[in-house]
PDB file of N, CA and C in Angstrom:
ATOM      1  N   UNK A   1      71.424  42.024 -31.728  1.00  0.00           N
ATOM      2  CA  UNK A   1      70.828  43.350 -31.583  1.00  0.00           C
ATOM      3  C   UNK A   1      69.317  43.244 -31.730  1.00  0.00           C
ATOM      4  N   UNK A   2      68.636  44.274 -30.809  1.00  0.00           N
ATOM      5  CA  UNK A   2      67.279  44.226 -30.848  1.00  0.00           C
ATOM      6  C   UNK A   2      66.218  44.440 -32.146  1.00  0.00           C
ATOM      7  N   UNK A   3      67.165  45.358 -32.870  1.00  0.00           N
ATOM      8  CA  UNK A   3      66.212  45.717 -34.499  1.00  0.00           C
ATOM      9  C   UNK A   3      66.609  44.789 -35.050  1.00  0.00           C
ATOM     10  N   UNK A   4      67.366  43.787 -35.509  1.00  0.00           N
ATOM     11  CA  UNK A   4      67.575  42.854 -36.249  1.00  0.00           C
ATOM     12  C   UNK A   4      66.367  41.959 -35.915  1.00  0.00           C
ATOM     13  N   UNK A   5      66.166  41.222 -34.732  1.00  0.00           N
ATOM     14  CA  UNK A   5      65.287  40.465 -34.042  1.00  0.00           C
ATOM     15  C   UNK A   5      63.384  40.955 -34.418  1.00  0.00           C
ATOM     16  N   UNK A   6      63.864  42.494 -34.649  1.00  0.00           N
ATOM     17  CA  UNK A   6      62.438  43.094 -35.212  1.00  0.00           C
ATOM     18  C   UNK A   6      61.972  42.745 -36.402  1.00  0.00           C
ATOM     19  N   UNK A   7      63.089  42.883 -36.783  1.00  0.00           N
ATOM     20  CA  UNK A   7      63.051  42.654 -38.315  1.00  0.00           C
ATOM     21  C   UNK A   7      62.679  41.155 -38.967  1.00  0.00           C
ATOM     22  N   UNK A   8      63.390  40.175 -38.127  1.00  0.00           N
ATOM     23  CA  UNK A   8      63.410  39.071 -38.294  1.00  0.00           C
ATOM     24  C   UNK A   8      61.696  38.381 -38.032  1.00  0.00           C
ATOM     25  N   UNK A   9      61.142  39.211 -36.775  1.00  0.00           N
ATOM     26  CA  UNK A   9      59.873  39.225 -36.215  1.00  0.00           C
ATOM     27  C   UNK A   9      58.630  39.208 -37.978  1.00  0.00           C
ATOM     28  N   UNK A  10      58.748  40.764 -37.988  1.00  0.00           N
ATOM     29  CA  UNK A  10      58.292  41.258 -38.970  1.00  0.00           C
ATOM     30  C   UNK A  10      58.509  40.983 -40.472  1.00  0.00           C
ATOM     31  N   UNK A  11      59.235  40.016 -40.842  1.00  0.00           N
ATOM     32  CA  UNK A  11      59.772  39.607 -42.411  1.00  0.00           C
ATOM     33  C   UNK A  11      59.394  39.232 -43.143  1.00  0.00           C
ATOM     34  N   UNK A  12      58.122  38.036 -42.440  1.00  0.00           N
ATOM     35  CA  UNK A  12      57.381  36.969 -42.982  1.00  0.00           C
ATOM     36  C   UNK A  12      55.376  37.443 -42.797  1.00  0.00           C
ATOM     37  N   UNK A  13      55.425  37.804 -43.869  1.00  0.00           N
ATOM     38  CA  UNK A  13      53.974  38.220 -43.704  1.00  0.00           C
ATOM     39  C   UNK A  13      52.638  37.620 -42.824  1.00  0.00           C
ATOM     40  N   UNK A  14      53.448  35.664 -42.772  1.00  0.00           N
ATOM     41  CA  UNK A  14      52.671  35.229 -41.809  1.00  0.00           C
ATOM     42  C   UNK A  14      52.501  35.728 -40.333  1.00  0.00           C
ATOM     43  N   UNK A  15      53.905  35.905 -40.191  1.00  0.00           N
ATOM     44  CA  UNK A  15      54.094  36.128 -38.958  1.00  0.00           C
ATOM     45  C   UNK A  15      53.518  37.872 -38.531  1.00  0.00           C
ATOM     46  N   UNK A  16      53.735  38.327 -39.218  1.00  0.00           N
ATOM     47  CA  UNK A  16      52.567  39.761 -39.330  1.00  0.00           C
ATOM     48  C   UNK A  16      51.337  39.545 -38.723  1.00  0.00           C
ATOM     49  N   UNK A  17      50.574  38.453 -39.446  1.00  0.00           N
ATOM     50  CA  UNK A  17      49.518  38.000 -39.399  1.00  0.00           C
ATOM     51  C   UNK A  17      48.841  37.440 -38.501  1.00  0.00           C
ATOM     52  N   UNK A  18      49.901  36.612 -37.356  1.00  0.00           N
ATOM     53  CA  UNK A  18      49.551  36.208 -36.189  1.00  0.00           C
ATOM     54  C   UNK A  18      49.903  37.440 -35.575  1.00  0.00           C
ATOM     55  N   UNK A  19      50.920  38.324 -35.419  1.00  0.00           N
ATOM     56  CA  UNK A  19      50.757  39.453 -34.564  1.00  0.00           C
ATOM     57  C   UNK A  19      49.540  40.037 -34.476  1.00  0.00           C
ATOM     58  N   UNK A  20      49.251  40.194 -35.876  1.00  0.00           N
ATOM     59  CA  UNK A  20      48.076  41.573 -36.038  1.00  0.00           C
ATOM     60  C   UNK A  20      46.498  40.488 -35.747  1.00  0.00           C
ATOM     61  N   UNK A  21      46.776  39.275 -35.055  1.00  0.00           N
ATOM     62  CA  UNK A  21      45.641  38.679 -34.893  1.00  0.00           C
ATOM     63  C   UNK A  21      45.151  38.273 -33.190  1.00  0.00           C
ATOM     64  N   UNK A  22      46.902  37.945 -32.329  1.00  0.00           N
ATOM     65  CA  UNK A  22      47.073  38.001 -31.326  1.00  0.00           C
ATOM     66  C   UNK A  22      47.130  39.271 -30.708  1.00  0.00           C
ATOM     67  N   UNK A  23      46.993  40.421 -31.478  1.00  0.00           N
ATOM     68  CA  UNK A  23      46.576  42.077 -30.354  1.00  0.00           C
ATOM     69  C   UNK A  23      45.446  41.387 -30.149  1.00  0.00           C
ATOM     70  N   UNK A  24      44.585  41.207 -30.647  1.00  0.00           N
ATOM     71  CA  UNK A  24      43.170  41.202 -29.977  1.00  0.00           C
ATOM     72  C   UNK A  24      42.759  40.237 -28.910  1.00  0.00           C
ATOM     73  N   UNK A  25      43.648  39.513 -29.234  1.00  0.00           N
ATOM     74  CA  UNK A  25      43.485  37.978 -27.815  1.00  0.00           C
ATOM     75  C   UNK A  25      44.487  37.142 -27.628  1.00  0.00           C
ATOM     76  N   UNK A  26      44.562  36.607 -26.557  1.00  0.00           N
ATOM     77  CA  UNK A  26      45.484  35.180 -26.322  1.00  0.00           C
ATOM     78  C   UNK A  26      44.166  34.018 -27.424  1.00  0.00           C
ATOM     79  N   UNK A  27      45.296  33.486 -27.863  1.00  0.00           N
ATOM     80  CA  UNK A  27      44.518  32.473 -28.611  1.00  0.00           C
ATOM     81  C   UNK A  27      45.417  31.066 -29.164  1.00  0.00           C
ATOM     82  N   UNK A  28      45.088  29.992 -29.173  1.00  0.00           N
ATOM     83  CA  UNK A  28      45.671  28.426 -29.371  1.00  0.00           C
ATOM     84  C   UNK A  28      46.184  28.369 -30.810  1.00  0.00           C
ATOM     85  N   UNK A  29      46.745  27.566 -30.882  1.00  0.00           N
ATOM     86  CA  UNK A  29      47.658  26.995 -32.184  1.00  0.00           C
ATOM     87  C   UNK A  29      46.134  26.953 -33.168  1.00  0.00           C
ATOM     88  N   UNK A  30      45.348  26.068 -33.000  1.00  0.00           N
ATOM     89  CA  UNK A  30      44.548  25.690 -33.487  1.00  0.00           C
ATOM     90  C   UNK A  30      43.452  27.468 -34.118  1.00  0.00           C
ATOM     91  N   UNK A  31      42.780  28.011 -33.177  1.00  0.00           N
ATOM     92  CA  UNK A  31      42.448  28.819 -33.218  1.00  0.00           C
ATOM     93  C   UNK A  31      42.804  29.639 -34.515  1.00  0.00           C
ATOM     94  N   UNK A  32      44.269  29.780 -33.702  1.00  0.00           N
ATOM     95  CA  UNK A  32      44.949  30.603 -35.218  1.00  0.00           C
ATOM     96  C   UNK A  32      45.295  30.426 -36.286  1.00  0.00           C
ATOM     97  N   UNK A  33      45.459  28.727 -36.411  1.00  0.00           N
ATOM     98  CA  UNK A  33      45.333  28.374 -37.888  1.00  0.00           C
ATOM     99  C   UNK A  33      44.124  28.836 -38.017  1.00  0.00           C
ATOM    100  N   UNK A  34      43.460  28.186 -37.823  1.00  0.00           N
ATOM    101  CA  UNK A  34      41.815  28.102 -38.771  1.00  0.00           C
ATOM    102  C   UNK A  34      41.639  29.551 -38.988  1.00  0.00           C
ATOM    103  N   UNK A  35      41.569  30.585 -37.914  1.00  0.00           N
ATOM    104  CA  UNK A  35      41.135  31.817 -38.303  1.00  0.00           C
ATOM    105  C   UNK A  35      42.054  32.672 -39.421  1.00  0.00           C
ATOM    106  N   UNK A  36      43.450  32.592 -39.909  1.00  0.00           N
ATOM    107  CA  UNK A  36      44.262  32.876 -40.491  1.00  0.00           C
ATOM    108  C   UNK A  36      44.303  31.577 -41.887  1.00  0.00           C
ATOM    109  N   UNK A  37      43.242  31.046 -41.839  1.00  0.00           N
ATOM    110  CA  UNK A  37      43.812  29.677 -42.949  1.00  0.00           C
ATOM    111  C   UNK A  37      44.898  29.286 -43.331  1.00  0.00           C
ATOM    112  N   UNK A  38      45.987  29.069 -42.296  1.00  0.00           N
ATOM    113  CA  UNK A  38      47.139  28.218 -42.500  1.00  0.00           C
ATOM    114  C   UNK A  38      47.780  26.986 -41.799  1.00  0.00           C
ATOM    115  N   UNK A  39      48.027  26.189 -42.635  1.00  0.00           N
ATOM    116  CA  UNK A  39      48.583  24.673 -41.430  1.00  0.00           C
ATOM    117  C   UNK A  39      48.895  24.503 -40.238  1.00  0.00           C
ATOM    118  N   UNK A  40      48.157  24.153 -39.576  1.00  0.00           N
ATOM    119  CA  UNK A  40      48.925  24.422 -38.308  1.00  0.00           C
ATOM    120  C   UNK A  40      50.270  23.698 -37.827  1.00  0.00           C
ATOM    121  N   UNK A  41      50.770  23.044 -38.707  1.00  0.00           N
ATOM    122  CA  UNK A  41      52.351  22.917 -38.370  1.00  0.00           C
ATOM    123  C   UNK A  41      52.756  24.092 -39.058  1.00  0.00           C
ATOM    124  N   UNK A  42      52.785  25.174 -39.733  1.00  0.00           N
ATOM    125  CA  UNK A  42      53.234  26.135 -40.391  1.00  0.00           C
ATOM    126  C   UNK A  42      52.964  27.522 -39.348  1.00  0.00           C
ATOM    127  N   UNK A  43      51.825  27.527 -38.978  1.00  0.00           N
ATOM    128  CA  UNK A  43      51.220  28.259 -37.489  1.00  0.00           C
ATOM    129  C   UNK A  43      52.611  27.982 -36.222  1.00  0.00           C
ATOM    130  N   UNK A  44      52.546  26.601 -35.733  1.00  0.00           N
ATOM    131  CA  UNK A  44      53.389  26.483 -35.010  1.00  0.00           C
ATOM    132  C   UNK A  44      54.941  26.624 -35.087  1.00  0.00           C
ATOM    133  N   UNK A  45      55.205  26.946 -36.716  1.00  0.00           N
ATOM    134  CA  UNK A  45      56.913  27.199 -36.557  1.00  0.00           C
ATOM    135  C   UNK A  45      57.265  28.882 -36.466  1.00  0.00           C
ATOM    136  N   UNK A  46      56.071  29.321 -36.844  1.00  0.00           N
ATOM    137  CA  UNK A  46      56.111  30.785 -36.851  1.00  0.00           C
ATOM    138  C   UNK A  46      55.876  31.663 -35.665  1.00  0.00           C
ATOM    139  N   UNK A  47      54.448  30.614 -34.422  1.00  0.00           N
ATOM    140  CA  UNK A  47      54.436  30.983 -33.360  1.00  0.00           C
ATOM    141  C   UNK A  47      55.770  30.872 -32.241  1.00  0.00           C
ATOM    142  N   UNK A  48      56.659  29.389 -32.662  1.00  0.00           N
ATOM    143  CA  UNK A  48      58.104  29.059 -32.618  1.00  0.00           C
ATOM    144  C   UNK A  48      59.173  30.415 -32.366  1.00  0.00           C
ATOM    145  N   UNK A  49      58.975  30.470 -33.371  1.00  0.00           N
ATOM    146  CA  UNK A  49      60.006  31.625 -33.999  1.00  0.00           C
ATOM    147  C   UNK A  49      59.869  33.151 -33.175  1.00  0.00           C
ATOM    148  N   UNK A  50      58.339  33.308 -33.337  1.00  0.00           N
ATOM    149  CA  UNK A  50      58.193  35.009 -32.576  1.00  0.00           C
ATOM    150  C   UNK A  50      58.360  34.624 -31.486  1.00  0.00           C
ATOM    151  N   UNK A  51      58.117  33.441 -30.859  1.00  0.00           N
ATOM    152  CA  UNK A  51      58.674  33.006 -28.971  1.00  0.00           C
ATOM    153  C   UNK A  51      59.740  33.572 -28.754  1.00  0.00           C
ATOM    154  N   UNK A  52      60.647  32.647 -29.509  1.00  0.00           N
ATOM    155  CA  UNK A  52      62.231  32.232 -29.506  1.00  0.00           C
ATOM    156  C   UNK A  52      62.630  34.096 -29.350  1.00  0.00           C
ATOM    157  N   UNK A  53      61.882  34.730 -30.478  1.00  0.00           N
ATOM    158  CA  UNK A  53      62.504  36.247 -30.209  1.00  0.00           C
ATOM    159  C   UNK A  53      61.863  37.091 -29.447  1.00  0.00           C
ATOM    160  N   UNK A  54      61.301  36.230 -28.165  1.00  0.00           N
ATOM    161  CA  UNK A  54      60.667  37.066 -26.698  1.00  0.00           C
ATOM    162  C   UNK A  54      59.329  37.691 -27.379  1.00  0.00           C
ATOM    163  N   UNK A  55      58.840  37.686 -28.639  1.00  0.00           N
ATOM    164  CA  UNK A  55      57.644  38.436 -29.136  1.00  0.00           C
ATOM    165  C   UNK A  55      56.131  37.935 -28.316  1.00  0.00           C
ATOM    166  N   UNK A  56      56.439  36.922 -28.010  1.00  0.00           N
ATOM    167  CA  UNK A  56      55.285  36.015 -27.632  1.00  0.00           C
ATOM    168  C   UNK A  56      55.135  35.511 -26.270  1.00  0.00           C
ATOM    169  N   UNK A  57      54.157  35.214 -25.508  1.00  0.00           N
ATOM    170  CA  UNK A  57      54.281  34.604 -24.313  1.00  0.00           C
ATOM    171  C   UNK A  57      53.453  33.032 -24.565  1.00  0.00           C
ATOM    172  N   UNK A  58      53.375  32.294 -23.870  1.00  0.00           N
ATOM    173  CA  UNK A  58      52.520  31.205 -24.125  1.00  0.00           C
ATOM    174  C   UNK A  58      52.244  30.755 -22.767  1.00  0.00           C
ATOM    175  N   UNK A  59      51.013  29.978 -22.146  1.00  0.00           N
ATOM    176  CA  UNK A  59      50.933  29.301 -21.636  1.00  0.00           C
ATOM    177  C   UNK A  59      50.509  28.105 -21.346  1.00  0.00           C
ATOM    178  N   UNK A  60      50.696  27.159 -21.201  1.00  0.00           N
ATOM    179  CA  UNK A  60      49.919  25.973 -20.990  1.00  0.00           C
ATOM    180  C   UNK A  60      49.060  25.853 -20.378  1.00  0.00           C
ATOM    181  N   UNK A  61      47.839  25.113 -20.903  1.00  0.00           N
ATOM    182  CA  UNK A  61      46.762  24.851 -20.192  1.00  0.00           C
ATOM    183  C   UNK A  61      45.791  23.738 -20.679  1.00  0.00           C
ATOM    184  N   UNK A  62      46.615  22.830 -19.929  1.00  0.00           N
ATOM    185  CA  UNK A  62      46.452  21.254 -19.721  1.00  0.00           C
ATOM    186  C   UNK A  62      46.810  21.004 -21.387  1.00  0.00           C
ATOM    187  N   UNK A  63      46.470  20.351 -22.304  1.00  0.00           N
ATOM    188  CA  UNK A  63      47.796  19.790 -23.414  1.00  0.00           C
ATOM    189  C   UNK A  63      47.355  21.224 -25.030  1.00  0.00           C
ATOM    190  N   UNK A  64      46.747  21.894 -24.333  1.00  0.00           N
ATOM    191  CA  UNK A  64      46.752  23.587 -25.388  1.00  0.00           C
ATOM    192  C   UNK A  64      48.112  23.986 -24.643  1.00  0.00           C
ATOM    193  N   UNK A  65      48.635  24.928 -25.367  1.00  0.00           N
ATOM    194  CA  UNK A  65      49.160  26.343 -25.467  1.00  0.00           C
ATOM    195  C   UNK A  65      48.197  27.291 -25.567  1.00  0.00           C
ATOM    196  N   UNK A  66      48.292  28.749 -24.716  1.00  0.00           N
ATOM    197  CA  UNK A  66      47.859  29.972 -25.722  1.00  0.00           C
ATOM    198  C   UNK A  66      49.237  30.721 -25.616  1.00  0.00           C
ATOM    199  N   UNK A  67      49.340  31.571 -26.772  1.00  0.00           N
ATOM    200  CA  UNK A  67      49.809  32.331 -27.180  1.00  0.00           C
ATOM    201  C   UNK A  67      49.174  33.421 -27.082  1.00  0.00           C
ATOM    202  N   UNK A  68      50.263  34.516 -26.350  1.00  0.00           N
ATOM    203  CA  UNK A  68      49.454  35.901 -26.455  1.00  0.00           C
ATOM    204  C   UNK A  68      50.464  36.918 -26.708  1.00  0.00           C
ATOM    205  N   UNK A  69      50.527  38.268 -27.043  1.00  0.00           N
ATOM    206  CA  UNK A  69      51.634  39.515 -27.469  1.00  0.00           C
ATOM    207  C   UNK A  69      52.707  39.666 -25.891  1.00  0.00           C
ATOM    208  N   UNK A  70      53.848  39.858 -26.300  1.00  0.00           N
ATOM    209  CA  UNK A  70      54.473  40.189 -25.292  1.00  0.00           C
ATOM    210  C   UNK A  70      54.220  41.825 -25.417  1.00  0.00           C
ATOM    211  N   UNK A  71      53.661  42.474 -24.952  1.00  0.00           N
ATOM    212  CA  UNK A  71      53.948  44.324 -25.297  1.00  0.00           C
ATOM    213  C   UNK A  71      55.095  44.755 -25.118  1.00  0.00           C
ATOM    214  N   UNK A  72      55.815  44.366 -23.668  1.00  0.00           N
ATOM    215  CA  UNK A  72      56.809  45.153 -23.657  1.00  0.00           C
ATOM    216  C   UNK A  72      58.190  44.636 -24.092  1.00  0.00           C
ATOM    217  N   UNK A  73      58.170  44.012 -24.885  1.00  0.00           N
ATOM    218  CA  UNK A  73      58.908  43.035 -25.515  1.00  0.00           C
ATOM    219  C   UNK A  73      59.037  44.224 -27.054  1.00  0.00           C
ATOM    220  N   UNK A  74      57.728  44.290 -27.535  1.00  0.00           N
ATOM    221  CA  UNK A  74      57.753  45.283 -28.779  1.00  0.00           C
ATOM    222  C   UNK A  74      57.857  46.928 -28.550  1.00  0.00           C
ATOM    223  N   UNK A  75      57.690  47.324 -27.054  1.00  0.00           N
ATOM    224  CA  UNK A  75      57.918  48.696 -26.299  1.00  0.00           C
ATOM    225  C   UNK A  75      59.519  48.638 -26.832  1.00  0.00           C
ATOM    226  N   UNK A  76      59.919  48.003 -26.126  1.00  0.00           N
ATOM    227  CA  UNK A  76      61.366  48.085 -25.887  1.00  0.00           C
ATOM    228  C   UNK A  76      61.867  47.538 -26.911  1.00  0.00           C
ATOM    229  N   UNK A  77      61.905  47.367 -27.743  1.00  0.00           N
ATOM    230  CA  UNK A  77      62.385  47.291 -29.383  1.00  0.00           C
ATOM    231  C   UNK A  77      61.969  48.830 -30.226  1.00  0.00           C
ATOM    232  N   UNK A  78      61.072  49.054 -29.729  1.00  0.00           N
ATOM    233  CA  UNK A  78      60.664  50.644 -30.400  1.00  0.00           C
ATOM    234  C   UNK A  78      61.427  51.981 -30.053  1.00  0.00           C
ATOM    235  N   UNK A  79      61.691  51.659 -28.613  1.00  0.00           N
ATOM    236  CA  UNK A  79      62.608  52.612 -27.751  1.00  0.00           C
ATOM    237  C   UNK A  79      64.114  52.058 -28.162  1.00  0.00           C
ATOM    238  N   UNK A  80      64.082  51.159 -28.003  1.00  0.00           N
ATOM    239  CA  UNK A  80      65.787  51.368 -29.118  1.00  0.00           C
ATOM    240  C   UNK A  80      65.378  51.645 -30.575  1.00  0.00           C
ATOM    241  N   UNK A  81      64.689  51.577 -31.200  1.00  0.00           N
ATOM    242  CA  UNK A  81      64.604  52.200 -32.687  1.00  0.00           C
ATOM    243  C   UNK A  81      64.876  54.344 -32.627  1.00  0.00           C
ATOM    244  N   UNK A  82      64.221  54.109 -31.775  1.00  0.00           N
ATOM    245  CA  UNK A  82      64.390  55.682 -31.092  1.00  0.00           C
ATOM    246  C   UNK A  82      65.130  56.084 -30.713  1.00  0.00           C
ATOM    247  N   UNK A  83      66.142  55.389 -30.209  1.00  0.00           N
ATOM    248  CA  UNK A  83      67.496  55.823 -29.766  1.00  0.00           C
ATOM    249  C   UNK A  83      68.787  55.887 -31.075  1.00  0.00           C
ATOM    250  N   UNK A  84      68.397  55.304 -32.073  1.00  0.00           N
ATOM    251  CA  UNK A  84      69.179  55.135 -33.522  1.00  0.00           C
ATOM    252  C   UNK A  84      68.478  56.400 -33.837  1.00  0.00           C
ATOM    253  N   UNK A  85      69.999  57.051 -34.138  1.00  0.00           N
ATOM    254  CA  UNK A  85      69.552  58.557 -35.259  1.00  0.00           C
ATOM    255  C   UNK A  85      68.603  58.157 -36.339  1.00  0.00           C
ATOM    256  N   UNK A  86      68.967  57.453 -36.999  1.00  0.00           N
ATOM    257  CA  UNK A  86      68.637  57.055 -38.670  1.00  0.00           C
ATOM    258  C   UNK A  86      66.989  56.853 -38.204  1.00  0.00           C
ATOM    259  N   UNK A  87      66.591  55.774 -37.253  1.00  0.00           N
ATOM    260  CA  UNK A  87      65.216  55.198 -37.322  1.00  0.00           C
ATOM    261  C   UNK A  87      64.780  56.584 -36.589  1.00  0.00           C
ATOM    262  N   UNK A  88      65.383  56.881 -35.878  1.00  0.00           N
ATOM    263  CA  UNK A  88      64.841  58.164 -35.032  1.00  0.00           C
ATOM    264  C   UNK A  88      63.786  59.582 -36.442  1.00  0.00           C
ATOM    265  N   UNK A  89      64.646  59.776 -37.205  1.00  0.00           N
ATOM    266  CA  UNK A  89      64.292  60.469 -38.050  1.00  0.00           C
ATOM    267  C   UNK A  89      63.534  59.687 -39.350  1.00  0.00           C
ATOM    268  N   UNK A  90      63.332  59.036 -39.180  1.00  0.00           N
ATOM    269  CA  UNK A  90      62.323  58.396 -40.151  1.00  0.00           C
ATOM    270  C   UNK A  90      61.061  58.054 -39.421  1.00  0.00           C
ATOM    271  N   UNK A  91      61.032  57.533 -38.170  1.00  0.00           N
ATOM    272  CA  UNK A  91      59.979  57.271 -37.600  1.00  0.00           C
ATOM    273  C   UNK A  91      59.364  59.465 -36.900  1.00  0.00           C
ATOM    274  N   UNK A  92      60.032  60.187 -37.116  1.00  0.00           N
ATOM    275  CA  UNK A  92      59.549  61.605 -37.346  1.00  0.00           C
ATOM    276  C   UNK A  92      59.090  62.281 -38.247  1.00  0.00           C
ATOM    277  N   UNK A  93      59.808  61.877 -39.236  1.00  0.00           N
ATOM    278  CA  UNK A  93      59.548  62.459 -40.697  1.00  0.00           C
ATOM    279  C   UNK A  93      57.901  61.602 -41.103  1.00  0.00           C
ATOM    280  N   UNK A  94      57.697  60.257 -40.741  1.00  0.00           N
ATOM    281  CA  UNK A  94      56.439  59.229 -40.882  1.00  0.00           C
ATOM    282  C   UNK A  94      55.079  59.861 -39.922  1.00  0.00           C
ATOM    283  N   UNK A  95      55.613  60.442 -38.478  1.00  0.00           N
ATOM    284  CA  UNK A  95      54.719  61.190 -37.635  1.00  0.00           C
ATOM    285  C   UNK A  95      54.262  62.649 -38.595  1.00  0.00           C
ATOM    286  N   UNK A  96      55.288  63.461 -38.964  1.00  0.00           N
ATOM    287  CA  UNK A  96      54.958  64.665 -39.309  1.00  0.00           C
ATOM    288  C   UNK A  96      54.191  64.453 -40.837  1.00  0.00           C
ATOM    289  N   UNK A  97      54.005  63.580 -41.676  1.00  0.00           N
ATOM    290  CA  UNK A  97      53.030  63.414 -42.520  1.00  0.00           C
ATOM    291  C   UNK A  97      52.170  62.864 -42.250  1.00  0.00           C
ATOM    292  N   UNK A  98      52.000  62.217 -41.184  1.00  0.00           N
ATOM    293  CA  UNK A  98      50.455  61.859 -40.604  1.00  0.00           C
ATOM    294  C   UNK A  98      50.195  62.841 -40.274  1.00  0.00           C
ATOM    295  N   UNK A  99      50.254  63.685 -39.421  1.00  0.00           N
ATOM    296  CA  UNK A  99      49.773  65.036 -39.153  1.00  0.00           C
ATOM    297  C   UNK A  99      49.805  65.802 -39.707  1.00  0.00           C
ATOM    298  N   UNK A 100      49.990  65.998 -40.939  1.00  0.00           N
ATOM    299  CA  UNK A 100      50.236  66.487 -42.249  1.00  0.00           C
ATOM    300  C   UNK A 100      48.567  66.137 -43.114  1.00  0.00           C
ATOM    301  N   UNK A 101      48.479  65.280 -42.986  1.00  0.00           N
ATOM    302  CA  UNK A 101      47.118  64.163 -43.590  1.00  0.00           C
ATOM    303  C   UNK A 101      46.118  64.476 -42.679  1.00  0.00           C
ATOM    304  N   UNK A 102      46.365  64.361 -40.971  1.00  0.00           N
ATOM    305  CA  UNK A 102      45.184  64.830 -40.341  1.00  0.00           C
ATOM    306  C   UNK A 102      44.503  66.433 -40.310  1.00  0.00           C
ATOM    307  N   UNK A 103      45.305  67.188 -40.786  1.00  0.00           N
ATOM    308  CA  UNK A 103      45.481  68.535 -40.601  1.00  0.00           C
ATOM    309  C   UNK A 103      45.042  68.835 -41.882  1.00  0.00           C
ATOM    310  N   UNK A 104      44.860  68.081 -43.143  1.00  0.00           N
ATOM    311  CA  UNK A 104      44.439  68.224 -44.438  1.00  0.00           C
ATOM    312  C   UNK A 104      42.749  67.802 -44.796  1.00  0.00           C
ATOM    313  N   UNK A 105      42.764  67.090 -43.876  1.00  0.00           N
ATOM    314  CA  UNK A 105      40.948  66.339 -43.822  1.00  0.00           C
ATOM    315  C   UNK A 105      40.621  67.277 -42.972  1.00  0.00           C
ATOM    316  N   UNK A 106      41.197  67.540 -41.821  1.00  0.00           N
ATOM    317  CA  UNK A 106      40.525  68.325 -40.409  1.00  0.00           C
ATOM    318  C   UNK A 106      39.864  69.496 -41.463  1.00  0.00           C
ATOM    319  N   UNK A 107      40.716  70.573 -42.817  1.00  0.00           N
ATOM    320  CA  UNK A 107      40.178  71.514 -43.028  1.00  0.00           C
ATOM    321  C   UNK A 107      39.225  71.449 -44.036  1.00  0.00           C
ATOM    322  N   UNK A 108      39.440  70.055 -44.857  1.00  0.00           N
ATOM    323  CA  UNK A 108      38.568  69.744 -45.894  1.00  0.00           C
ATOM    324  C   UNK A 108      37.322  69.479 -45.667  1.00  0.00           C
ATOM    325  N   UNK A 109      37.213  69.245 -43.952  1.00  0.00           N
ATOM    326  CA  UNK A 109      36.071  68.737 -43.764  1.00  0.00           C
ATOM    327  C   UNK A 109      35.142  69.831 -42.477  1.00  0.00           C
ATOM    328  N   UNK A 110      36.143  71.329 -42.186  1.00  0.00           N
ATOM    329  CA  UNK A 110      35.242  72.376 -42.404  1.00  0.00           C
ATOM    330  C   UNK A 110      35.014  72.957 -43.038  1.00  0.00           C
ATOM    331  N   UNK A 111      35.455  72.740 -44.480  1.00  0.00           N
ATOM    332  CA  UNK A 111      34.909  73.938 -45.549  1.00  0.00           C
ATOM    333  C   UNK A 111      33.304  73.344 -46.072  1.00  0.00           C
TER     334      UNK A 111
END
């Protein structure tokens, strides 16, 4: 199942870490160790891993890899979260207190 695979994605804080580092670019094994300060055999089992669960694309280019976000790979894991009652209403109840919060500064900050 697709939320399990999310989950599995998301578990390991490293792997967070290359997500939330690969939005901004395709970027090499190397790259992302150094900029994340971690081994890059430890880099590569994690970049491994988000592959293996379609999170990632890679390409070769000549003896690099880059690694870059699959989007619709994480689209379509979100849209089935949306289709589950349970995540359905939690990922609403999470919207309606953000707008809850924006709607609380918006007036704090015309008075």
């Amino acid at each position: 199942m697709k939320v399990e695979n999310l989950a599995k994605a998301i578990s390991d804080k490293n792997r967070v870490r290359i997500i939330n580092y690969l939005i901004k670019s395709s970027q090499k094994v190397s790259a992302i160790s150094d900029k994340l300060e971690m081994e890059e055999n430890l880099t590569s089992h994690h970049l491994r891993v988000l592959q293996t669960l379609g999170y990632l694309k890679s390409q070769k280019r000549g003896r690099e890899v880059i690694y870059s976000i699959n989007r619709s790979k994480f689209i379509s894991n979100i849209k089935d979260l949306l289709r589950n009652k349970f995540f359905k209403e939690i990922i609403e109840e999470i919207t309606e207190l953000e707008n809850s919060k924006k709607s609380t500064k918006s007036r704090k900050s015309s008075s």
